[in-house]
N, C-alpha and C. Protein backbone atom coordinates (compact mmCIF):
# COMPACT_ATOMS: atom_id res chain seq x y z
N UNK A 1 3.72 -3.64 13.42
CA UNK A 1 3.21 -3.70 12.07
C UNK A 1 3.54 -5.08 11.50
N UNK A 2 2.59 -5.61 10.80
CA UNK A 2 3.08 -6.93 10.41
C UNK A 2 3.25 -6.86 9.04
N UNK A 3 4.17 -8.17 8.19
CA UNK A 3 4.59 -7.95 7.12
C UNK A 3 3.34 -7.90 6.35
N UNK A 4 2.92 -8.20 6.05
CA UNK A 4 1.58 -8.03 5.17
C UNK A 4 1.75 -6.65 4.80
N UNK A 5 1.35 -5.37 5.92
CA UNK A 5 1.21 -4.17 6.26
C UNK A 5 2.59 -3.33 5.66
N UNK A 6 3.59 -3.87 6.15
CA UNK A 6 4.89 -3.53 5.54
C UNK A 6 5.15 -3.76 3.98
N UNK A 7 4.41 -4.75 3.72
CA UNK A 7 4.79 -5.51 2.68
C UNK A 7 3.63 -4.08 1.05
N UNK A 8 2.52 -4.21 1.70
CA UNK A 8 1.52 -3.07 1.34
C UNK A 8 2.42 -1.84 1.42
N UNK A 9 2.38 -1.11 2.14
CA UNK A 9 3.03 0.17 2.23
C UNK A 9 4.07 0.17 1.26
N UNK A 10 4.93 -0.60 1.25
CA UNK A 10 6.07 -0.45 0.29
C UNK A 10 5.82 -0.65 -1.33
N UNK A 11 4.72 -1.66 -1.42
CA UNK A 11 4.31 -1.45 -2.97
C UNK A 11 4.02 0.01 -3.12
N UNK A 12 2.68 0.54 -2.59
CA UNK A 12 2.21 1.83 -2.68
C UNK A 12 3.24 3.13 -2.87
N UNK A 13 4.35 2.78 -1.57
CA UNK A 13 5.07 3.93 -2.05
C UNK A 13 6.07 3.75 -2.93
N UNK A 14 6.71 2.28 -3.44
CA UNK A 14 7.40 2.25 -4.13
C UNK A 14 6.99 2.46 -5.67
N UNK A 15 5.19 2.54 -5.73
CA UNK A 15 4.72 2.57 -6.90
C UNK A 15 4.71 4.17 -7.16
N UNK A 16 4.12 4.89 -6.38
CA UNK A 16 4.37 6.10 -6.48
C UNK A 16 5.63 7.09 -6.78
N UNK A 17 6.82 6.23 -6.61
CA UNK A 17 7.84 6.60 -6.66
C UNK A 17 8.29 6.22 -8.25
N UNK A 18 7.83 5.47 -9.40
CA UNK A 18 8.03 4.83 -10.43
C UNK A 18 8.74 3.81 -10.33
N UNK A 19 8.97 3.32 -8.88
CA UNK A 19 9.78 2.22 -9.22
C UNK A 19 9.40 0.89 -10.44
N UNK A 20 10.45 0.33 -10.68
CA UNK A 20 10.11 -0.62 -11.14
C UNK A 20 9.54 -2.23 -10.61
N UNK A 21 10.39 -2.25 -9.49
CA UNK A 21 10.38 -3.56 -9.14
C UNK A 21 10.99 -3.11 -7.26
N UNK A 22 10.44 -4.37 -6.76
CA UNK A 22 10.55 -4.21 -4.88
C UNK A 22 11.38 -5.63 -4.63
N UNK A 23 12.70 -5.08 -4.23
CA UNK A 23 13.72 -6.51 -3.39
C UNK A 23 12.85 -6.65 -1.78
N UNK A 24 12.43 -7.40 -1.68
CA UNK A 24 11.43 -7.61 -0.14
C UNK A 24 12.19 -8.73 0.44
N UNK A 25 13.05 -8.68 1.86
CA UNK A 25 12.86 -9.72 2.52
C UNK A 25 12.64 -10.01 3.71
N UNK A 26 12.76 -11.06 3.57
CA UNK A 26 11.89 -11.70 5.22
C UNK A 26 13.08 -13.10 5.58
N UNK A 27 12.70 -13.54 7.28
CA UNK A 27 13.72 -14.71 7.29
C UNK A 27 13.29 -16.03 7.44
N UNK A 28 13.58 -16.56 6.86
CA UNK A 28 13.43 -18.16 7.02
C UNK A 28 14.28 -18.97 7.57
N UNK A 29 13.63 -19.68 8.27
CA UNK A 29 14.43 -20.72 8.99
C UNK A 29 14.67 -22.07 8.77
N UNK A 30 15.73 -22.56 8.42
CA UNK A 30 16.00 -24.16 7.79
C UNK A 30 16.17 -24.59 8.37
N UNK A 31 15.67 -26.01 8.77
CA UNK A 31 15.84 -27.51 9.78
C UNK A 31 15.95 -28.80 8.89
N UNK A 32 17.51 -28.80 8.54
CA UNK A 32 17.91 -30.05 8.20
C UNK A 32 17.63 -29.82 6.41
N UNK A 33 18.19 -28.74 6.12
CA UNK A 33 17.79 -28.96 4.18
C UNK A 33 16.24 -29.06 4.03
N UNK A 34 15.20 -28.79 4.57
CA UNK A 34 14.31 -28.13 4.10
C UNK A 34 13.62 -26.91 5.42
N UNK A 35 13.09 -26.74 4.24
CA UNK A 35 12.89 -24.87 4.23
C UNK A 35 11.72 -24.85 5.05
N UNK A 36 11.20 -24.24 6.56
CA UNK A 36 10.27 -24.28 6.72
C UNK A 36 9.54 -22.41 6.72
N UNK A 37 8.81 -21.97 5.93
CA UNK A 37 7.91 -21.02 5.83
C UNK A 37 7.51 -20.90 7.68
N UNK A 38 7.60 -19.50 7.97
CA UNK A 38 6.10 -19.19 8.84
C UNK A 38 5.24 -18.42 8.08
N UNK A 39 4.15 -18.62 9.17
CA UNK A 39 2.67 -18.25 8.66
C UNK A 39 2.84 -17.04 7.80
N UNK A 40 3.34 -15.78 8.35
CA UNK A 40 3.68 -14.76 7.33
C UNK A 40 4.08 -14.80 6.29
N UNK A 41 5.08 -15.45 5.84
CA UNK A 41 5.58 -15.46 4.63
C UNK A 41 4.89 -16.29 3.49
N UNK A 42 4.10 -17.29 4.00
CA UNK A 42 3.28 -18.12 3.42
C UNK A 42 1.84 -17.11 3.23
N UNK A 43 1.77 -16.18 3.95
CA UNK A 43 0.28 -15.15 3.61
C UNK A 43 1.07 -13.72 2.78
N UNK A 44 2.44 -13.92 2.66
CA UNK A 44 3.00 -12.98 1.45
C UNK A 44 3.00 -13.25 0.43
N UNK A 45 3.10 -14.76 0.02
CA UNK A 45 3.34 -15.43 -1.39
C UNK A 45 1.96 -15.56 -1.77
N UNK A 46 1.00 -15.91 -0.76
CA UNK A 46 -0.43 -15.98 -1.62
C UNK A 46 -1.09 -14.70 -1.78
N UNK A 47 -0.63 -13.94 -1.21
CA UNK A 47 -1.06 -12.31 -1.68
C UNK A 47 -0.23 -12.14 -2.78
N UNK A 48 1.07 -12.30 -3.10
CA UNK A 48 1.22 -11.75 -4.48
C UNK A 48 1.34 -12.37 -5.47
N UNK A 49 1.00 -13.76 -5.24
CA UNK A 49 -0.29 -14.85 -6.53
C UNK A 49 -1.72 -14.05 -6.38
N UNK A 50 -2.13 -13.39 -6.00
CA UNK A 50 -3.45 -13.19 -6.18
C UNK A 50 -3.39 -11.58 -7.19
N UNK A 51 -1.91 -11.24 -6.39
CA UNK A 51 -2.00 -9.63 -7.18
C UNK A 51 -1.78 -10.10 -9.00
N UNK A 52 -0.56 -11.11 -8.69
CA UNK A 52 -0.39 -11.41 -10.37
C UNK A 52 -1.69 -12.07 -10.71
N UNK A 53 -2.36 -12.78 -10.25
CA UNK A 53 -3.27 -13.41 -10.82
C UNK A 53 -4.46 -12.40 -11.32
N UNK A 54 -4.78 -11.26 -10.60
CA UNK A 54 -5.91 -10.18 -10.87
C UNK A 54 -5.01 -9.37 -12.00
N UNK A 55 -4.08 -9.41 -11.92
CA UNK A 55 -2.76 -7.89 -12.86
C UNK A 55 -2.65 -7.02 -12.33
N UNK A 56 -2.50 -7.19 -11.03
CA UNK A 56 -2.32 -5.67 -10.57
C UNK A 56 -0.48 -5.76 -10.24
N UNK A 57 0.23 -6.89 -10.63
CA UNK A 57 1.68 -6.60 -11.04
C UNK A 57 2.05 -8.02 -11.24
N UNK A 58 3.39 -7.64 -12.72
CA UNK A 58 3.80 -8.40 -13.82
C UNK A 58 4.48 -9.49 -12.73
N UNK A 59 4.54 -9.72 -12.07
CA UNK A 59 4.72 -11.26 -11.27
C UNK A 59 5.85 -10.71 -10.15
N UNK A 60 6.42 -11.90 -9.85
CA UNK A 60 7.57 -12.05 -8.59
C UNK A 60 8.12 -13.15 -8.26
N UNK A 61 9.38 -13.19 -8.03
CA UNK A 61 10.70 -14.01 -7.89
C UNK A 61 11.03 -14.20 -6.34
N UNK A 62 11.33 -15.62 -6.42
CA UNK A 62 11.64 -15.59 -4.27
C UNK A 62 13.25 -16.39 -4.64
N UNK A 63 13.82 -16.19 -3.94
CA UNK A 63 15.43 -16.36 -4.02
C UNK A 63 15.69 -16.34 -2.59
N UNK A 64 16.75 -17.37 -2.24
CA UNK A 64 17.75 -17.60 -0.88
C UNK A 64 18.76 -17.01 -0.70
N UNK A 65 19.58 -16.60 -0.07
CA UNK A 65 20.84 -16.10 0.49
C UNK A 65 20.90 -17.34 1.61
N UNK A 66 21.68 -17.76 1.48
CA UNK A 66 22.34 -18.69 2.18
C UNK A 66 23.44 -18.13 2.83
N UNK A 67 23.40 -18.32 4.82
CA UNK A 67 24.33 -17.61 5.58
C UNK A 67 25.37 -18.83 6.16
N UNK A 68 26.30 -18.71 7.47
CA UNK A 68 27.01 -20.24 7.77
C UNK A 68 25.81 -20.48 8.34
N UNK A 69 25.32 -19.52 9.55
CA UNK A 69 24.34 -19.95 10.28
C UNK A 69 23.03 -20.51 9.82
N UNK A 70 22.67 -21.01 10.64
CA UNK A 70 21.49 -21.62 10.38
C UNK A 70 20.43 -20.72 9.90
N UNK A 71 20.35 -19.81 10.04
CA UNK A 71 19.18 -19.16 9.34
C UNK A 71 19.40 -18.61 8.26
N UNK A 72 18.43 -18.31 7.12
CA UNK A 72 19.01 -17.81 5.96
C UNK A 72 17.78 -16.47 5.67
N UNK A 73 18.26 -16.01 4.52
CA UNK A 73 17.99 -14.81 4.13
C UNK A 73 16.86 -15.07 2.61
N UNK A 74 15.23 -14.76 3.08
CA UNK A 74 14.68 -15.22 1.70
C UNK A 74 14.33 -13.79 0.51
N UNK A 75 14.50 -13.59 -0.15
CA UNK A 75 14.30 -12.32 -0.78
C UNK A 75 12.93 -12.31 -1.81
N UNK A 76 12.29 -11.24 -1.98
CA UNK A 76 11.27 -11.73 -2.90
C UNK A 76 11.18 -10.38 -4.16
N UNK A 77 11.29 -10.70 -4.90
CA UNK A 77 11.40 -9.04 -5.90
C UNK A 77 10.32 -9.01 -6.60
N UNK A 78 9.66 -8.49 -6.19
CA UNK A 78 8.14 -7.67 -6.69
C UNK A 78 8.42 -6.86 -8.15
N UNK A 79 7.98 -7.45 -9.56
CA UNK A 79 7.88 -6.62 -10.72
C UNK A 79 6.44 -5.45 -10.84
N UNK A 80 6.17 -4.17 -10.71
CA UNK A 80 5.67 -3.90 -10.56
C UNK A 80 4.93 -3.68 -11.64
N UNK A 81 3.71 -3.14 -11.93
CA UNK A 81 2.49 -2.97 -13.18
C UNK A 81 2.27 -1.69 -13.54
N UNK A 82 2.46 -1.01 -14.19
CA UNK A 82 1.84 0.65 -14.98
C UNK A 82 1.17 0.09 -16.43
N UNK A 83 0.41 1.64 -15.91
CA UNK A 83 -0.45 0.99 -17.71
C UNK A 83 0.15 1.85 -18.41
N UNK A 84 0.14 2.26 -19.43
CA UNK A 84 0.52 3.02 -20.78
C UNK A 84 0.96 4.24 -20.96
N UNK A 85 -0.17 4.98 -19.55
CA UNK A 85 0.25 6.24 -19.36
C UNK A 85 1.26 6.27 -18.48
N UNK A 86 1.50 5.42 -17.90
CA UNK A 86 2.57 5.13 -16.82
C UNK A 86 2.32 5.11 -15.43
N UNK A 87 0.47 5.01 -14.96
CA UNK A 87 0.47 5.14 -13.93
C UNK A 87 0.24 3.98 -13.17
N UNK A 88 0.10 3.66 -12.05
CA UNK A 88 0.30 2.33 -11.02
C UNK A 88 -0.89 1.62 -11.33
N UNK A 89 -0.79 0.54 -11.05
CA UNK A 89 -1.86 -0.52 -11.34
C UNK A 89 -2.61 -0.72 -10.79
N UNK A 90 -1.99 -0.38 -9.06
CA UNK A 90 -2.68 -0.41 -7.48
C UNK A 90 -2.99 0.96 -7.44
N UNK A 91 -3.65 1.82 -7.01
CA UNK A 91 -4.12 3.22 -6.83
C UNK A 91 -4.14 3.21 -5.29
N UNK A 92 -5.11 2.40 -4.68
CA UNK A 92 -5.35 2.36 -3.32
C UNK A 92 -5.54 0.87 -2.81
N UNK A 93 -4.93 0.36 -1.44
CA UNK A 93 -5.27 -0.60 -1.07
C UNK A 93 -4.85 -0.74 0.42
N UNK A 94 -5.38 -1.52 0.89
CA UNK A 94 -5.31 -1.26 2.72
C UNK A 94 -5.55 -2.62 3.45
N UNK A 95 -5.18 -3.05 4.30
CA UNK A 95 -5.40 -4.22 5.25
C UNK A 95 -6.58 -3.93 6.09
N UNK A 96 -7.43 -4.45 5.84
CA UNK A 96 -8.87 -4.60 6.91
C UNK A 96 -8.66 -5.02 7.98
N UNK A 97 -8.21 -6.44 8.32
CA UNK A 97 -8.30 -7.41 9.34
C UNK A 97 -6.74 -7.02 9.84
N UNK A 98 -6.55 -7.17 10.79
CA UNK A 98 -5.00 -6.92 11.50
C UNK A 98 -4.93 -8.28 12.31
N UNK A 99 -3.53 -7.97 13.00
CA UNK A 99 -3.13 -9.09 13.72
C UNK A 99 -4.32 -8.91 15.18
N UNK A 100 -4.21 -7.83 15.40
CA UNK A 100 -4.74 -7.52 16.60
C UNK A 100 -6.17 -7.18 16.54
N UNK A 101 -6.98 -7.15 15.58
CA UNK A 101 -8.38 -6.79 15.63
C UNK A 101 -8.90 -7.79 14.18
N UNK A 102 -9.59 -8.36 13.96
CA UNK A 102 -10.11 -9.61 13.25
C UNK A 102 -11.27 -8.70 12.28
N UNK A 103 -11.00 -8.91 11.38
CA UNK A 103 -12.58 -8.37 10.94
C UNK A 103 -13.30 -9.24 9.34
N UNK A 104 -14.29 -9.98 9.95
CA UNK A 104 -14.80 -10.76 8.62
C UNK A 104 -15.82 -10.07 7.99
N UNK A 105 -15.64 -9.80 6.71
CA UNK A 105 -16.87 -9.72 5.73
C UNK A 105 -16.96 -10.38 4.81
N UNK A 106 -17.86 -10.10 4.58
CA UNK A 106 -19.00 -10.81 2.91
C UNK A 106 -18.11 -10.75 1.88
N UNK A 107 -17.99 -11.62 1.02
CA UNK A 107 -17.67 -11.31 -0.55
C UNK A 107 -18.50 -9.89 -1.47
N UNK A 108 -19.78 -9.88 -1.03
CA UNK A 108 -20.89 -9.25 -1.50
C UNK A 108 -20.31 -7.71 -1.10
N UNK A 109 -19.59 -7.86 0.19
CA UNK A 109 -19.47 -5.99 0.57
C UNK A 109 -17.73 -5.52 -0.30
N UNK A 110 -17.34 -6.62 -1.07
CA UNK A 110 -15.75 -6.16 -1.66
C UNK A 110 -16.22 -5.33 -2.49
């Protein structure tokens, strides 16, 4: 399962659950005082600029844990969205394209 997929599932059920907000992390690896992203984590942050950017949740925070070792710990805390009545912002949502099977469509078929 890739984070994307992980990353989905856990809004959904954490929304269902009333949470408020999602501690998410993932690891990053530092070479020499700067930070280099992989591809995943760089397709996590622009997925949840796009969720804040549509409103489907009140934003999100990325924070370090710093270990001795060389690798460190990146955290990301997801504020989540209800409307008034208190229900989720996201209702349904799903990954089309996977790591393992590709699938392009139209703007026209969203």
């Amino acid at each position: 399962m890739s984070m994307l997929s992980r990353l989905i599932s856990s809004i959904l059920s954490n929304q269902k659950a009333g949470a408020k907000q999602i501690i998410y992390s993932f690891e990053q690896i530092n070479n020499c005082k700067k930070s280099i992203y992989n591809s995943d984590s760089n397709t996590i942050i622009n997925f949840l600029q796009i969720l804040e950017k549509e409103g489907f949740i009140r934003g999100f925070s990325i924070f370090n844990k710093n270990y001795k070792n060389a690798k460190s710990k990146t955290f990301i805390i997801i504020y989540l969205k209800y409307d008034t009545m208190g229900n989720p912002a996201i209702h349904n949502i799903k990954q089309i394209s996977t790591n393992g099977l590709r699938k392009y469509i139209s703007v026209n078929s969203l």
